[in-house]
PDB file of N, CA and C in Angstrom:
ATOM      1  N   UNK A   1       0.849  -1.168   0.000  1.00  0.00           N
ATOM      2  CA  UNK A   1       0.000   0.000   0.000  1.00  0.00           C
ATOM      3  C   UNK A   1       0.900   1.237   0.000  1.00  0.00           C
ATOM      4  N   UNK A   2       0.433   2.066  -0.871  1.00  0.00           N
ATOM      5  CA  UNK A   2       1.103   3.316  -1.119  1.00  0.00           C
ATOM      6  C   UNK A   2       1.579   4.341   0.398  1.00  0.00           C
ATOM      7  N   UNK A   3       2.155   4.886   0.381  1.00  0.00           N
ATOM      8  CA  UNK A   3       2.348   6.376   1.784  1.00  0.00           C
ATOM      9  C   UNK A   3       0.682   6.419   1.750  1.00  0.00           C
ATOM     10  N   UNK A   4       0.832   7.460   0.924  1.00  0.00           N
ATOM     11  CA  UNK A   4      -0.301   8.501   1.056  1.00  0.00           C
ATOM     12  C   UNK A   4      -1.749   7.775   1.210  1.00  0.00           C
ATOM     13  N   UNK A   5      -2.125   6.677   0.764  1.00  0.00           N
ATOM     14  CA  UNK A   5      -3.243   5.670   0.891  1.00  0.00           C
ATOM     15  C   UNK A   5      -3.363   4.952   2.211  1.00  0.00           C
ATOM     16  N   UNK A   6      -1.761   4.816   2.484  1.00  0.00           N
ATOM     17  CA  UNK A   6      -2.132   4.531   4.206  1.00  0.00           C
ATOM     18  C   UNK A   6      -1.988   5.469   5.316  1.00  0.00           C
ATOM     19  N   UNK A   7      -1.677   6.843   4.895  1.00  0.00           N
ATOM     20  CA  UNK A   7      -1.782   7.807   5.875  1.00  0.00           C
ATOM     21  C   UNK A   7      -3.263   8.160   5.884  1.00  0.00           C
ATOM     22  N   UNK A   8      -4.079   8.028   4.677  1.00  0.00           N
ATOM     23  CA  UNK A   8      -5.205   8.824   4.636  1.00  0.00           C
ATOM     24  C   UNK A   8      -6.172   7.717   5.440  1.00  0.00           C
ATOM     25  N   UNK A   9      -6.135   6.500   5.030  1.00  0.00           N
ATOM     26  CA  UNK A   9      -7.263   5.293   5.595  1.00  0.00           C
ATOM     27  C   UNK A   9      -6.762   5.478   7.190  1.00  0.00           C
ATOM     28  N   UNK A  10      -5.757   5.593   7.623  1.00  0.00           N
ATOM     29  CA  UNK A  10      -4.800   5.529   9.185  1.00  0.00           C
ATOM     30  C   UNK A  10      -5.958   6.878   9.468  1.00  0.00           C
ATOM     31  N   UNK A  11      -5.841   7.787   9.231  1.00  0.00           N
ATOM     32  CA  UNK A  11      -6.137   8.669   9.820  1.00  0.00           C
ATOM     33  C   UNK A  11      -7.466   9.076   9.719  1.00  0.00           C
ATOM     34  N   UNK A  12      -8.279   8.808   8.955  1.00  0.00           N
ATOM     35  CA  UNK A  12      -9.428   8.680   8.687  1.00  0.00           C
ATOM     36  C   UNK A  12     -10.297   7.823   9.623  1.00  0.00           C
ATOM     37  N   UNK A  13      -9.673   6.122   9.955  1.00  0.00           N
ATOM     38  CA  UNK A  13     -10.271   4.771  10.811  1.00  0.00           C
ATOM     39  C   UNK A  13     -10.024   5.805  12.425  1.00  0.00           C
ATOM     40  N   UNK A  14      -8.600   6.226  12.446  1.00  0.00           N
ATOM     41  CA  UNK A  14      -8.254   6.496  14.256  1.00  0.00           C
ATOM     42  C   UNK A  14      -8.900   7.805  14.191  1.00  0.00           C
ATOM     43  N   UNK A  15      -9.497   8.773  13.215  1.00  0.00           N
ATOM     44  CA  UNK A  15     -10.875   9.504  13.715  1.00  0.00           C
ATOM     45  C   UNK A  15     -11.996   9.236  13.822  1.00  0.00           C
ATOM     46  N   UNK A  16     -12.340   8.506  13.150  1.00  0.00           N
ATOM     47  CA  UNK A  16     -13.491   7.920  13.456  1.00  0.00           C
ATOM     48  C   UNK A  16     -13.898   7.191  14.930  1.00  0.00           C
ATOM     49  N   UNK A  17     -12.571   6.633  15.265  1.00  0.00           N
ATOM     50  CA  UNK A  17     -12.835   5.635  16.426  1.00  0.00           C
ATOM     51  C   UNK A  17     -12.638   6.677  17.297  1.00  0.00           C
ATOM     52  N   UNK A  18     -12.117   7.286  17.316  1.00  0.00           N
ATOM     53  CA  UNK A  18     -11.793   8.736  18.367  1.00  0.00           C
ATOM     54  C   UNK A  18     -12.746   9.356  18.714  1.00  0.00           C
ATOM     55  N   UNK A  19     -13.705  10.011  17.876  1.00  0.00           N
ATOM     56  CA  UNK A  19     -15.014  10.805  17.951  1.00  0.00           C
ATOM     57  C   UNK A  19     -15.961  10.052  18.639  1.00  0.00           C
ATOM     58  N   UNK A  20     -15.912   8.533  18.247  1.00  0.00           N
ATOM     59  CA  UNK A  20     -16.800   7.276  18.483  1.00  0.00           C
ATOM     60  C   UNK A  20     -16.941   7.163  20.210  1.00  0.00           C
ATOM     61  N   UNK A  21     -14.934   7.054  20.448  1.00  0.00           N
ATOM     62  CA  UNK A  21     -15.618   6.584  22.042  1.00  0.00           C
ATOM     63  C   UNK A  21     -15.529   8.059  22.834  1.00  0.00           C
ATOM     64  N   UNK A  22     -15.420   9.498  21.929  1.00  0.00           N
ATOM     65  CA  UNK A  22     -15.064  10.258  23.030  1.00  0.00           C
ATOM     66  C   UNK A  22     -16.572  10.973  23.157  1.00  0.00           C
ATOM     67  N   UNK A  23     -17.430  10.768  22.462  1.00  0.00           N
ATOM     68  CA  UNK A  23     -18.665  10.602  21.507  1.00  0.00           C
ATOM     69  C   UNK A  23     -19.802   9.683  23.215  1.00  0.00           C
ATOM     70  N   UNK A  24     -19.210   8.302  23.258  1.00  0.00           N
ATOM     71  CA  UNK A  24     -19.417   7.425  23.893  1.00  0.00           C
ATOM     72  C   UNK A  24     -19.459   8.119  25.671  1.00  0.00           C
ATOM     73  N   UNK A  25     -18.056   8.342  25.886  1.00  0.00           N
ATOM     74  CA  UNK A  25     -17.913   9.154  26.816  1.00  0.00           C
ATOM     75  C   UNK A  25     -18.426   9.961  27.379  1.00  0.00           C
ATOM     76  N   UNK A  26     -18.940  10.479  26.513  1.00  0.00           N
ATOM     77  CA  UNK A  26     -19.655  12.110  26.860  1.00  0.00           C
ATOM     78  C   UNK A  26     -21.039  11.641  27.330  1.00  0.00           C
ATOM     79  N   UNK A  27     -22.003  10.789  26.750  1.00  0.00           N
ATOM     80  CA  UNK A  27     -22.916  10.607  26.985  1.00  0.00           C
ATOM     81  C   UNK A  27     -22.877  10.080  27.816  1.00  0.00           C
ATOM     82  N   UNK A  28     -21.934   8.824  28.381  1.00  0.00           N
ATOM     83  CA  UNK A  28     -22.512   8.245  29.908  1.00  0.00           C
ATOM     84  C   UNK A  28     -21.815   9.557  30.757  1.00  0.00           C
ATOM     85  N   UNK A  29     -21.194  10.378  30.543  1.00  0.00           N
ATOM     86  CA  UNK A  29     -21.070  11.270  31.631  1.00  0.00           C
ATOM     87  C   UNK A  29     -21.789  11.852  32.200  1.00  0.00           C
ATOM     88  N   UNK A  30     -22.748  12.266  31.104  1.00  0.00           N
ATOM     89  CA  UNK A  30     -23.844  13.768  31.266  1.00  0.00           C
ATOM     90  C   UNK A  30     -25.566  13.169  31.447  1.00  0.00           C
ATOM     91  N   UNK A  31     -25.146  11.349  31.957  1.00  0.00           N
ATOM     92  CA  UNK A  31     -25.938  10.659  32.227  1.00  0.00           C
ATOM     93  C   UNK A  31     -27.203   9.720  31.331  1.00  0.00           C
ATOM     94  N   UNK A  32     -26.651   9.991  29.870  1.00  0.00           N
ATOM     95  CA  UNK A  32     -27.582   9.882  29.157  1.00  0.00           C
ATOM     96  C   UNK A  32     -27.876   8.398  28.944  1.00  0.00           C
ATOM     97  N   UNK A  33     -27.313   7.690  29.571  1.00  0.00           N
ATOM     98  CA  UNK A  33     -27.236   5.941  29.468  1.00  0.00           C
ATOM     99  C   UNK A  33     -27.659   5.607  30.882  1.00  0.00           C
ATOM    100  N   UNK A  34     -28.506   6.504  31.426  1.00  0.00           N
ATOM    101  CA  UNK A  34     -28.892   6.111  33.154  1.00  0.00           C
ATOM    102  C   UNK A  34     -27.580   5.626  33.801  1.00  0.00           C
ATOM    103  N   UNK A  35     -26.348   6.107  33.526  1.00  0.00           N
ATOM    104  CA  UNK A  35     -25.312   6.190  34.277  1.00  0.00           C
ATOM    105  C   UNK A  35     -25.015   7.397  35.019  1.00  0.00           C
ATOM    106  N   UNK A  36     -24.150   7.088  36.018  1.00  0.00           N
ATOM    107  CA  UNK A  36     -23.855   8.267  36.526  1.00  0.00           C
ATOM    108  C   UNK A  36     -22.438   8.381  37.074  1.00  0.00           C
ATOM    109  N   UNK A  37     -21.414   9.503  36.834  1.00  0.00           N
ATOM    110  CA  UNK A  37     -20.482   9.771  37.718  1.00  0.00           C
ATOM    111  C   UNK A  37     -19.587   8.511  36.152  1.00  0.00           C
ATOM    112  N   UNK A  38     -19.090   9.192  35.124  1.00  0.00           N
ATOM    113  CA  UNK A  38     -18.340   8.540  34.120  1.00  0.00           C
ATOM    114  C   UNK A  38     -17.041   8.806  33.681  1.00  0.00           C
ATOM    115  N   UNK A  39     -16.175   9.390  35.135  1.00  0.00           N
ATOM    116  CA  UNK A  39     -15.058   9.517  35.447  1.00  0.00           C
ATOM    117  C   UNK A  39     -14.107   8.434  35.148  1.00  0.00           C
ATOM    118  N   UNK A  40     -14.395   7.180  35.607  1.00  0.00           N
ATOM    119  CA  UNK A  40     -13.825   5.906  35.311  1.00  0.00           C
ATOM    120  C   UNK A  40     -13.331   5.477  33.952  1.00  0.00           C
ATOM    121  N   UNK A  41     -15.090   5.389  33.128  1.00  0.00           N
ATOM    122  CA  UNK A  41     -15.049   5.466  31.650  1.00  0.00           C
ATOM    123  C   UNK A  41     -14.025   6.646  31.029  1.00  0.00           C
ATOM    124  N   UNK A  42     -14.321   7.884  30.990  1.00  0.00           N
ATOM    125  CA  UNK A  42     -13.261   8.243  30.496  1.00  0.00           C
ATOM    126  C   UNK A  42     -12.069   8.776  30.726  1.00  0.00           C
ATOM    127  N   UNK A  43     -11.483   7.871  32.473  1.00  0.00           N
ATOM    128  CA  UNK A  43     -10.271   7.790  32.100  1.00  0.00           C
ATOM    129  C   UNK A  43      -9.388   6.774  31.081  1.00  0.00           C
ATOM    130  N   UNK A  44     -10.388   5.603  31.011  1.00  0.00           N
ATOM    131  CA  UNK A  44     -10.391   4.227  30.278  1.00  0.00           C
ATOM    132  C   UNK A  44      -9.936   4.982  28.711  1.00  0.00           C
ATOM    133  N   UNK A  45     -10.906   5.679  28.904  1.00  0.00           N
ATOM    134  CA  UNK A  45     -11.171   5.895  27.132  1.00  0.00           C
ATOM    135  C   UNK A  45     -10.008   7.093  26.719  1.00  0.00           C
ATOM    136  N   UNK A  46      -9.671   7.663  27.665  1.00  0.00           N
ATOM    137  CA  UNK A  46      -8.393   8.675  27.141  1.00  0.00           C
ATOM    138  C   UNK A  46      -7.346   7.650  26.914  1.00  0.00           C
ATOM    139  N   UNK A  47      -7.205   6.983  27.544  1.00  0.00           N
ATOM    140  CA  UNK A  47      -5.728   5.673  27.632  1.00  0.00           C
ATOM    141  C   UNK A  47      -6.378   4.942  26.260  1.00  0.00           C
ATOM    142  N   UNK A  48      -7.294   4.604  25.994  1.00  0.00           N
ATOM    143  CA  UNK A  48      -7.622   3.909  24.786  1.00  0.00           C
ATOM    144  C   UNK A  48      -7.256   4.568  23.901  1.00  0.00           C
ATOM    145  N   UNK A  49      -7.792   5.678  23.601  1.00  0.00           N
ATOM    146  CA  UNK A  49      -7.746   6.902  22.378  1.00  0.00           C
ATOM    147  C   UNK A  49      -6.098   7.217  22.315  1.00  0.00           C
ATOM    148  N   UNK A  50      -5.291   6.856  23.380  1.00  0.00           N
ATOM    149  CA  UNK A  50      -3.975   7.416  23.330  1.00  0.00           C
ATOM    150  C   UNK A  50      -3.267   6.149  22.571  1.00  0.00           C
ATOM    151  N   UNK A  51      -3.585   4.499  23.367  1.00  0.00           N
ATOM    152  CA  UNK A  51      -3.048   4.145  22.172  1.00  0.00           C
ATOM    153  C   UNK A  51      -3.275   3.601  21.212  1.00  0.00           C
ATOM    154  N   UNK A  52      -4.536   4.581  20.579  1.00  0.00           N
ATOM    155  CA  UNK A  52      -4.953   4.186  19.052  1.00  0.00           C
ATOM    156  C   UNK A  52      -3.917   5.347  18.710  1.00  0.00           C
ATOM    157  N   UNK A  53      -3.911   6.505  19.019  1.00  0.00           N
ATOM    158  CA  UNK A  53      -3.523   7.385  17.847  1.00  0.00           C
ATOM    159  C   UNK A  53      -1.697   7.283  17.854  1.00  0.00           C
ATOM    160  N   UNK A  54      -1.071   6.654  19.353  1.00  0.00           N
ATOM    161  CA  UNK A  54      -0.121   6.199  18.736  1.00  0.00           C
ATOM    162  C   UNK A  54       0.627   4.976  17.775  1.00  0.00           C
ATOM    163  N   UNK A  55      -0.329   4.086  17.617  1.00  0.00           N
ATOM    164  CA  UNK A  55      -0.568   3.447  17.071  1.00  0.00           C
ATOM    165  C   UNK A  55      -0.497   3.746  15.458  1.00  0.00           C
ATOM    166  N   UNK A  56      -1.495   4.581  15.208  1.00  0.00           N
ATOM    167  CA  UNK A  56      -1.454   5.479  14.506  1.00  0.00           C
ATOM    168  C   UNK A  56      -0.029   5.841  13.631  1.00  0.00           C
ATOM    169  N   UNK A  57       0.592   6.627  15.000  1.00  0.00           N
ATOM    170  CA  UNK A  57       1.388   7.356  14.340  1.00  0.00           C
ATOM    171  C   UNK A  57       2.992   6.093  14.374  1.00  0.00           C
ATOM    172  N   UNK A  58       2.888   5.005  14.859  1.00  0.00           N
ATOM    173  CA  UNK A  58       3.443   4.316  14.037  1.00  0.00           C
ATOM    174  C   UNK A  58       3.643   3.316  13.226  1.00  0.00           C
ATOM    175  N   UNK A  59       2.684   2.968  12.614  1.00  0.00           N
ATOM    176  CA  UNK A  59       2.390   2.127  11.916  1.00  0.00           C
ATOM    177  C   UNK A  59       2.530   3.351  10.521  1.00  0.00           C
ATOM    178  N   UNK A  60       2.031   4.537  10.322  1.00  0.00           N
ATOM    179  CA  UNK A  60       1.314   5.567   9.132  1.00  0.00           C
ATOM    180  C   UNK A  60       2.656   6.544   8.709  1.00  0.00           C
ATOM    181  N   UNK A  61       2.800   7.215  10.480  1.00  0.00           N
ATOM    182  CA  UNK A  61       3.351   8.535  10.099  1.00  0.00           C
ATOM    183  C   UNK A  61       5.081   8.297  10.066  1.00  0.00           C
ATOM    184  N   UNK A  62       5.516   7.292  10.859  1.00  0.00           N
ATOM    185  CA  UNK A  62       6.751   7.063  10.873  1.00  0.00           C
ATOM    186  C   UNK A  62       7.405   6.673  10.389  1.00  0.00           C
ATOM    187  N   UNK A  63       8.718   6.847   9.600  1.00  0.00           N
ATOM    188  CA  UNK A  63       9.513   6.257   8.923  1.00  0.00           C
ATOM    189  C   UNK A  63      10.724   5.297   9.656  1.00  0.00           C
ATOM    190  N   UNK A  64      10.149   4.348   9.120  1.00  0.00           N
ATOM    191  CA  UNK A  64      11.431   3.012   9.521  1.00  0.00           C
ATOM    192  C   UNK A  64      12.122   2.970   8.439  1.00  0.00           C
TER     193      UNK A  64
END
């Protein structure tokens, strides 16, 4: 697969999933899933989101 074809699909999938659980997050915070107090969740989900996007950045952006 080309650079530029896998920087764009890379970065395109780890926004999507990004928006998804921070998206996710927000709503059990502000209670909208009859949860309450979703401090836990998104500390989970910052550590998740951190290593998708480094992930991200090496598999896409880095040169080996």
């Amino acid at each position: 697969m080309s650079y530029g074809v896998k920087l764009f699909a890379g970065l395109f999938g780890s926004a999507l999933f990004v928006i998804f659980i921070v998206g996710l997050s927000h709503s059990i915070s502000v209670g909208f899933a009859g949860f309450s107090g979703g401090l836990p969740f998104m500390v989970i989900a910052i550590v998740v989101c951190s290593g998708a996007l480094y992930d991200f950045w090496d598999e896409c952006v880095r040169k080996k």
